[in-house]
N, C-alpha and C. Protein backbone atom coordinates (compact mmCIF):
# COMPACT_ATOMS: atom_id res chain seq x y z
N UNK A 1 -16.44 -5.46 -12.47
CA UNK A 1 -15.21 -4.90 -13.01
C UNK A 1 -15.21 -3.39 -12.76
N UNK A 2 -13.94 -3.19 -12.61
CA UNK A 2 -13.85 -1.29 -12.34
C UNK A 2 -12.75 -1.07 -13.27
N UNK A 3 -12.59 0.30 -13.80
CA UNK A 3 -11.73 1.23 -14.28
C UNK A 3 -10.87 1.84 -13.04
N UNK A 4 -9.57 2.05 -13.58
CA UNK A 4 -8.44 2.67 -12.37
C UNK A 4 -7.78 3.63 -13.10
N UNK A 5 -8.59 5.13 -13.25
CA UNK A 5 -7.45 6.05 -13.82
C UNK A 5 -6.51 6.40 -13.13
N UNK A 6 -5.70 6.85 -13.75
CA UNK A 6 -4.12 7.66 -13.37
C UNK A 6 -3.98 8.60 -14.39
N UNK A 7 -3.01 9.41 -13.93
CA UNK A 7 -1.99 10.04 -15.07
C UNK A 7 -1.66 9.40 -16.56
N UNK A 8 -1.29 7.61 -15.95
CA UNK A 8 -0.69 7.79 -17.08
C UNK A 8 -1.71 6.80 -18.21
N UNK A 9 -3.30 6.51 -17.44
CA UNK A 9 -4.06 5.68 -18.03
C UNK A 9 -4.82 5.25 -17.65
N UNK A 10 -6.12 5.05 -18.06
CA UNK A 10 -7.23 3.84 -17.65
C UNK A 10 -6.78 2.77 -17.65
N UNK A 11 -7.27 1.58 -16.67
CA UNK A 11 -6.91 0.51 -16.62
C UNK A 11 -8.27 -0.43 -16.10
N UNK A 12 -8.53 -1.41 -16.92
CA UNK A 12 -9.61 -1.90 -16.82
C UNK A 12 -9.43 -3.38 -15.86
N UNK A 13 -10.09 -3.65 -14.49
CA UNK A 13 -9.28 -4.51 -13.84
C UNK A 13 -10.95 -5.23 -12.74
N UNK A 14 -10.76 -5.91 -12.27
CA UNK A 14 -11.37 -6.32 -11.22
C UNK A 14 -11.98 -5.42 -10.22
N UNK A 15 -12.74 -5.92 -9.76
CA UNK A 15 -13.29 -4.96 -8.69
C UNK A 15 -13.12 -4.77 -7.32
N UNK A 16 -12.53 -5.79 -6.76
CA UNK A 16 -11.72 -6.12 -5.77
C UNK A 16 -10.17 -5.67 -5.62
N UNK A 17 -9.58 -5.62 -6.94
CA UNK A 17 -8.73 -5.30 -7.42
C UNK A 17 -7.92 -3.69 -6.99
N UNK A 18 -9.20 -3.00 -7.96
CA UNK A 18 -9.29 -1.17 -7.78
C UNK A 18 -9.47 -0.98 -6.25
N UNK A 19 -10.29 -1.64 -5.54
CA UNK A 19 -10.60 -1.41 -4.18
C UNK A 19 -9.32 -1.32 -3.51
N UNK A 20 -8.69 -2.29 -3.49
CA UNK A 20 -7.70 -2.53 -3.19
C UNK A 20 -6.01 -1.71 -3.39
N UNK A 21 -6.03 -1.36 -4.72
CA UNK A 21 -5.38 -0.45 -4.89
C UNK A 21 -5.82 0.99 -4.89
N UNK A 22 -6.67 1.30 -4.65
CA UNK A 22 -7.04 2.44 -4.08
C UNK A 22 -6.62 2.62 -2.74
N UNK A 23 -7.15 1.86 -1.93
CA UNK A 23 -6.90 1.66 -0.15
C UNK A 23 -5.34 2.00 -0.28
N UNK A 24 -4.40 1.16 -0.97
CA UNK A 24 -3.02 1.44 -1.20
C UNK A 24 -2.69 2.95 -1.21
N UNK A 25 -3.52 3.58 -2.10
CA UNK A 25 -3.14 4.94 -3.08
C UNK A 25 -3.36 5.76 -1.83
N UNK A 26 -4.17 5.64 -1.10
CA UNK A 26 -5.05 6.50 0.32
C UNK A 26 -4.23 6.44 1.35
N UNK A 27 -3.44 4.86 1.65
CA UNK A 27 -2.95 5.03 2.59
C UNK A 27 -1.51 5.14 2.66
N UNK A 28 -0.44 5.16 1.16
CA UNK A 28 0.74 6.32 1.02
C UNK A 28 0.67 7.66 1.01
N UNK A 29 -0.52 7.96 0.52
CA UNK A 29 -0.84 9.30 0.51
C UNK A 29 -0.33 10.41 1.87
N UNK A 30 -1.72 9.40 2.89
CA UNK A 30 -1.57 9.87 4.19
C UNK A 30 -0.04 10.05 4.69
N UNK A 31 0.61 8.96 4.36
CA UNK A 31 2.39 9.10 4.66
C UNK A 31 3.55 9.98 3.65
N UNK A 32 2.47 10.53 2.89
CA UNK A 32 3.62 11.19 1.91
C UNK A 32 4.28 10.17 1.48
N UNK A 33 3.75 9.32 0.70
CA UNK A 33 4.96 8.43 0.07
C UNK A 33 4.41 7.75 -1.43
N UNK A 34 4.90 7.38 -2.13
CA UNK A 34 4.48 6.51 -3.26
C UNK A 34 5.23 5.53 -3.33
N UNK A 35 4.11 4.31 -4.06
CA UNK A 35 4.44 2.87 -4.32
C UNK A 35 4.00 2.40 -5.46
N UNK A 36 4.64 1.15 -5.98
CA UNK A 36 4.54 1.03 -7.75
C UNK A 36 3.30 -0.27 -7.10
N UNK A 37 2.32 -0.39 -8.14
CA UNK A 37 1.81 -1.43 -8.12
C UNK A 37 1.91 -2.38 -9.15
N UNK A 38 1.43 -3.80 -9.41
CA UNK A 38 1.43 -4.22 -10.55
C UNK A 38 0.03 -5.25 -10.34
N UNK A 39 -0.71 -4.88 -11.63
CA UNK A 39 -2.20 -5.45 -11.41
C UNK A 39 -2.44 -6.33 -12.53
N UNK A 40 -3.17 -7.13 -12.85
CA UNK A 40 -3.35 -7.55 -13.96
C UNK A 40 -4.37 -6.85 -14.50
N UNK A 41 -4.58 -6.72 -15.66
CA UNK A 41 -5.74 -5.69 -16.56
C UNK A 41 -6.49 -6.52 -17.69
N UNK A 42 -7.28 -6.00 -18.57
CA UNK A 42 -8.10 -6.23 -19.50
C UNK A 42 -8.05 -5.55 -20.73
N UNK A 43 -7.16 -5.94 -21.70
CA UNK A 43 -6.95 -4.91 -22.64
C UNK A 43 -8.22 -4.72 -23.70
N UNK A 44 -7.86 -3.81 -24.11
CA UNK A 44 -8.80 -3.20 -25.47
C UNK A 44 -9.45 -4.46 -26.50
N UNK A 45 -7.94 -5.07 -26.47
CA UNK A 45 -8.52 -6.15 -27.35
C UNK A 45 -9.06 -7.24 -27.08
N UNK A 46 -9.12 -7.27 -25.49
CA UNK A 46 -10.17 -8.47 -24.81
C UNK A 46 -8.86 -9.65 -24.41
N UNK A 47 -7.81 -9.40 -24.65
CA UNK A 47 -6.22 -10.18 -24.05
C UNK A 47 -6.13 -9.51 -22.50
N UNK A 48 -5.51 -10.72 -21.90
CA UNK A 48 -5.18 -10.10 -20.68
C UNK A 48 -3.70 -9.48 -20.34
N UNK A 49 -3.90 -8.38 -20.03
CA UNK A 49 -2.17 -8.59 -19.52
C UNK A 49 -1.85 -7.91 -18.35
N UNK A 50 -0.97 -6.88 -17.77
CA UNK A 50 -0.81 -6.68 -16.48
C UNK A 50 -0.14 -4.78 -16.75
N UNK A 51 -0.39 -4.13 -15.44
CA UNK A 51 0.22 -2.86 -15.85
C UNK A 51 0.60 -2.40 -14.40
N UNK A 52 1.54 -1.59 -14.90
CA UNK A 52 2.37 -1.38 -13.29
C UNK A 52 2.53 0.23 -13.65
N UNK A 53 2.47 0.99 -12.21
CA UNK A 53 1.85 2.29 -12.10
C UNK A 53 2.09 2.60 -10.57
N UNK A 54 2.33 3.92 -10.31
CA UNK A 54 2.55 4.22 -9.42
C UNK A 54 1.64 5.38 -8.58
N UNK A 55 1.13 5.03 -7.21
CA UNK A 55 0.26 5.36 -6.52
C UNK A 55 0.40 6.29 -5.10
N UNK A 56 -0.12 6.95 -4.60
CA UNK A 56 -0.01 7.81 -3.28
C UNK A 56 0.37 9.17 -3.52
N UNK A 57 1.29 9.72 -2.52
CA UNK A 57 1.20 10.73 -2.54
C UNK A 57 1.63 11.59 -4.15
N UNK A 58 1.25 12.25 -4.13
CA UNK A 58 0.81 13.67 -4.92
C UNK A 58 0.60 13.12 -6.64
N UNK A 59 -0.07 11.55 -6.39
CA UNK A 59 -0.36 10.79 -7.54
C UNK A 59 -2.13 10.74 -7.50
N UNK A 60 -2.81 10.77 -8.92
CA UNK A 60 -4.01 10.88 -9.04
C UNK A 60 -4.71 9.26 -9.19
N UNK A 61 -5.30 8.85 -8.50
CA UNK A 61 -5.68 7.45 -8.48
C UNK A 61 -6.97 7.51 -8.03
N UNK A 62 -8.68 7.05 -8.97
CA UNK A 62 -9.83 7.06 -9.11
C UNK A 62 -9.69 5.85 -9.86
N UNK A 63 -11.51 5.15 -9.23
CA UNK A 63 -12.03 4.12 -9.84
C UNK A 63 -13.75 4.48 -10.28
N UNK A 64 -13.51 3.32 -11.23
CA UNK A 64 -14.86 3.93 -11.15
C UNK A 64 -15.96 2.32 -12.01
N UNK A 65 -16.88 1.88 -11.36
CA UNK A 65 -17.68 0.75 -12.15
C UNK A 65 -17.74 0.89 -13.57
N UNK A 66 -17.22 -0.34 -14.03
CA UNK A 66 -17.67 -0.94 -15.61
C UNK A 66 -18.31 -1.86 -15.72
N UNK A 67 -19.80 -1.37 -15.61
CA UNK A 67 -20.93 -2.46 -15.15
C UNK A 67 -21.20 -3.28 -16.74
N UNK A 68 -20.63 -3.00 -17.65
CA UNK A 68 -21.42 -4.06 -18.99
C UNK A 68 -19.86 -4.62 -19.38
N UNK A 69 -18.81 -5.42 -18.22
CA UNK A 69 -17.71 -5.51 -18.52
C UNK A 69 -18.19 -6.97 -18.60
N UNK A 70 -16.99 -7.69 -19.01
CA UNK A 70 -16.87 -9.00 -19.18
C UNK A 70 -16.83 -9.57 -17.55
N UNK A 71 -16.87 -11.24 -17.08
CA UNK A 71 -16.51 -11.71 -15.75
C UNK A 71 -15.51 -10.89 -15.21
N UNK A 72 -15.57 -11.20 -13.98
CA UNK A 72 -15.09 -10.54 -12.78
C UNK A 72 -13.64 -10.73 -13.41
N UNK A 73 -12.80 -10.10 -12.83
CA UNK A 73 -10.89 -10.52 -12.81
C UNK A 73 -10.79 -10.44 -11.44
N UNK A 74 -9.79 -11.56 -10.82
CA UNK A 74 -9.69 -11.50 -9.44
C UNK A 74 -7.97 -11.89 -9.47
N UNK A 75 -7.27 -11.68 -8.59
CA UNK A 75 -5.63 -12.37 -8.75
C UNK A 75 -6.16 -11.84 -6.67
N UNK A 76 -6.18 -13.25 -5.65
CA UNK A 76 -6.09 -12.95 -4.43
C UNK A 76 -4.70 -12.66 -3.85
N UNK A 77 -4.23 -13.15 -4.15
CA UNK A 77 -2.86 -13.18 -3.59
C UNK A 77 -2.21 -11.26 -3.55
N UNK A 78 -3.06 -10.99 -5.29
CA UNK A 78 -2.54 -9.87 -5.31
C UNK A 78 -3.16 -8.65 -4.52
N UNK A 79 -4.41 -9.06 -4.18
CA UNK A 79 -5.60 -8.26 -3.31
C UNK A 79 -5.26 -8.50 -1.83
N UNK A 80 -4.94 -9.53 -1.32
CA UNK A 80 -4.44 -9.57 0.30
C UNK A 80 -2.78 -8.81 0.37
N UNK A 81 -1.68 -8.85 -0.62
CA UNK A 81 -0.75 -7.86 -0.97
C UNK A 81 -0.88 -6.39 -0.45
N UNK A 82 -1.74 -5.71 -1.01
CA UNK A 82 -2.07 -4.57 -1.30
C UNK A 82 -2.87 -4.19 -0.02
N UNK A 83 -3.75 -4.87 0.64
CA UNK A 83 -4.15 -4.71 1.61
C UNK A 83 -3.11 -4.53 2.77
N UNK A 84 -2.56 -5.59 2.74
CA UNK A 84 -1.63 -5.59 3.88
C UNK A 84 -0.38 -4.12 3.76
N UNK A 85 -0.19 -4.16 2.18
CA UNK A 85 0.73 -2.74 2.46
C UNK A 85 0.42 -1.55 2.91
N UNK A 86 -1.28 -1.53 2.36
CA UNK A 86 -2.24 -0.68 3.19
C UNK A 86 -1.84 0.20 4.61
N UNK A 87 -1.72 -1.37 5.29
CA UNK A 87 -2.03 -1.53 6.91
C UNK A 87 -0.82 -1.33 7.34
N UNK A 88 0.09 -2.12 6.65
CA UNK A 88 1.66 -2.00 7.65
C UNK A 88 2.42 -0.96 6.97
N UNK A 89 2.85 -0.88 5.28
CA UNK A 89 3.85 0.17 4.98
C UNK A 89 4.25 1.43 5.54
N UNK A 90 4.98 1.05 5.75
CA UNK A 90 6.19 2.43 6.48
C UNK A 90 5.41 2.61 7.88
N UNK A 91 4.65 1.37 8.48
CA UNK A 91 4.42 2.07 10.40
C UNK A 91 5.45 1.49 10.83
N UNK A 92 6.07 2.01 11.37
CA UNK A 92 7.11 1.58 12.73
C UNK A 92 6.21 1.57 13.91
N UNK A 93 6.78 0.11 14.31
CA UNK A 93 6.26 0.19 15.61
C UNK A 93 7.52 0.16 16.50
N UNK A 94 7.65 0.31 18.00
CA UNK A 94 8.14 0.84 18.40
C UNK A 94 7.93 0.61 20.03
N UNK A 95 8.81 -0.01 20.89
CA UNK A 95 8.70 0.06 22.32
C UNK A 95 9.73 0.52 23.35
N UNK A 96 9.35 0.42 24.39
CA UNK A 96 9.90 1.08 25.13
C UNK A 96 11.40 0.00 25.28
N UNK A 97 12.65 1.01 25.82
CA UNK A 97 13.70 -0.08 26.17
C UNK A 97 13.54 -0.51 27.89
N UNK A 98 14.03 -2.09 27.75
CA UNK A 98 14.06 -2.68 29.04
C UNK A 98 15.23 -2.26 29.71
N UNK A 99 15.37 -2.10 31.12
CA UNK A 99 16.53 -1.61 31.74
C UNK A 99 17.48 -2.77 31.05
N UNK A 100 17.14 -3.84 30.77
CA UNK A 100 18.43 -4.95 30.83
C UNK A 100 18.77 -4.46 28.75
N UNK A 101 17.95 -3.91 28.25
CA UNK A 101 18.15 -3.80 27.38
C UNK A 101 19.36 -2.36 27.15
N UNK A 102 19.07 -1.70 27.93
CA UNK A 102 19.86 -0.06 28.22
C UNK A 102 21.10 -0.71 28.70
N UNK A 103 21.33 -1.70 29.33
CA UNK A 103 22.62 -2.15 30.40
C UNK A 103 23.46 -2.58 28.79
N UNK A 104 23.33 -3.53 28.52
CA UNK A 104 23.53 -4.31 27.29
C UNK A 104 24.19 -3.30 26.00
N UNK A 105 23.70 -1.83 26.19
CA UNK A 105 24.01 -1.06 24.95
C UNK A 105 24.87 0.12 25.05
N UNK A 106 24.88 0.97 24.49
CA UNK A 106 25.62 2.01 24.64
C UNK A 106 24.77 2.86 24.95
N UNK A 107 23.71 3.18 25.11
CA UNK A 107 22.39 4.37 25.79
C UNK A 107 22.98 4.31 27.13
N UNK A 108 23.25 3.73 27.86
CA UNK A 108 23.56 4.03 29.03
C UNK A 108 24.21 4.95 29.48
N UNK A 109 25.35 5.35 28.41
CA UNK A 109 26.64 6.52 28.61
C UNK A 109 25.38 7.79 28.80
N UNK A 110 24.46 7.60 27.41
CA UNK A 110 23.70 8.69 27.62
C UNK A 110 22.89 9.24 28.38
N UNK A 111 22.58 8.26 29.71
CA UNK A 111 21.21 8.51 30.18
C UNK A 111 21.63 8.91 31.67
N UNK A 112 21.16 9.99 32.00
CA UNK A 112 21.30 10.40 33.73
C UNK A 112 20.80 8.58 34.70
N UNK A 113 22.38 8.93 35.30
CA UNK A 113 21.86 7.75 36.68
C UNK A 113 20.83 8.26 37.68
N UNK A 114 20.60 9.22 37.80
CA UNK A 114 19.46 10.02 38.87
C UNK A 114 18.39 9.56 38.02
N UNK A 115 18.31 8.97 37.00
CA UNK A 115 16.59 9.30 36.83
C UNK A 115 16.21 7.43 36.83
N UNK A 116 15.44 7.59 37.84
CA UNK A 116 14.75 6.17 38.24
C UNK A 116 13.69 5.52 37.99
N UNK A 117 13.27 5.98 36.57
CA UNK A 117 12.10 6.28 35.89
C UNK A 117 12.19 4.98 34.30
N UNK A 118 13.59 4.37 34.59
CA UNK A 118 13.91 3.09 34.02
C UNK A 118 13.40 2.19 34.20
């Protein structure tokens, strides 16, 4: 089990979990951007419930081991989530246009006929 501070709180959660939303927190950061998460947690009173919080840029997000915690907490679905927003949120990918694709559109008005580089 790990702890996930923020601003607005400790949050006592899985360990796979924090990993995970950390990787999140690191990689809006890099994009200047923030994203809300929602995790399930471990309350005070030993009930489970869930807390939603927002992560990345110019947001404070640390974990840290709670080694004398109760069993693990795991939610996968919510850990392959978070990963993946990781990896893809906000990349554009992006290719080149096909001449038949330029013919087809209105770029064509824009583009010099001298250049043969289509």
């Amino acid at each position: 089990m790990k702890t996930i501070k923020t601003r607005n709180g400790v949050f006592l959660t899985g360990s796979e979990l924090a990993e995970a939303v950390l990787r999140y927190a690191v990689a809006l950061g890099n994009r200047h951007r923030v994203g809300l998460v929602d995790i399930p947690v471990l309350m005070a009173d030993g009930a489970y419930g869930r807390a939603s919080f927002t992560v990345g840029w110019m947001t404070e997000t640390s974990t840290m081991t709670a080694p004398d915690e109760p069993e693990e907490m795991t939610e996968e679905d919510t850990v392959l989530g978070l990963y993946d927003k990781a990896a893809n949120d906000g990349v554009i990918t992006a290719h080149a246009f096909s001449a038949d694709d330029i013919a087809e559109s209105d770029l064509a008005v824009y583009l010099d006929p001298a250049d043969t580089a289509i």
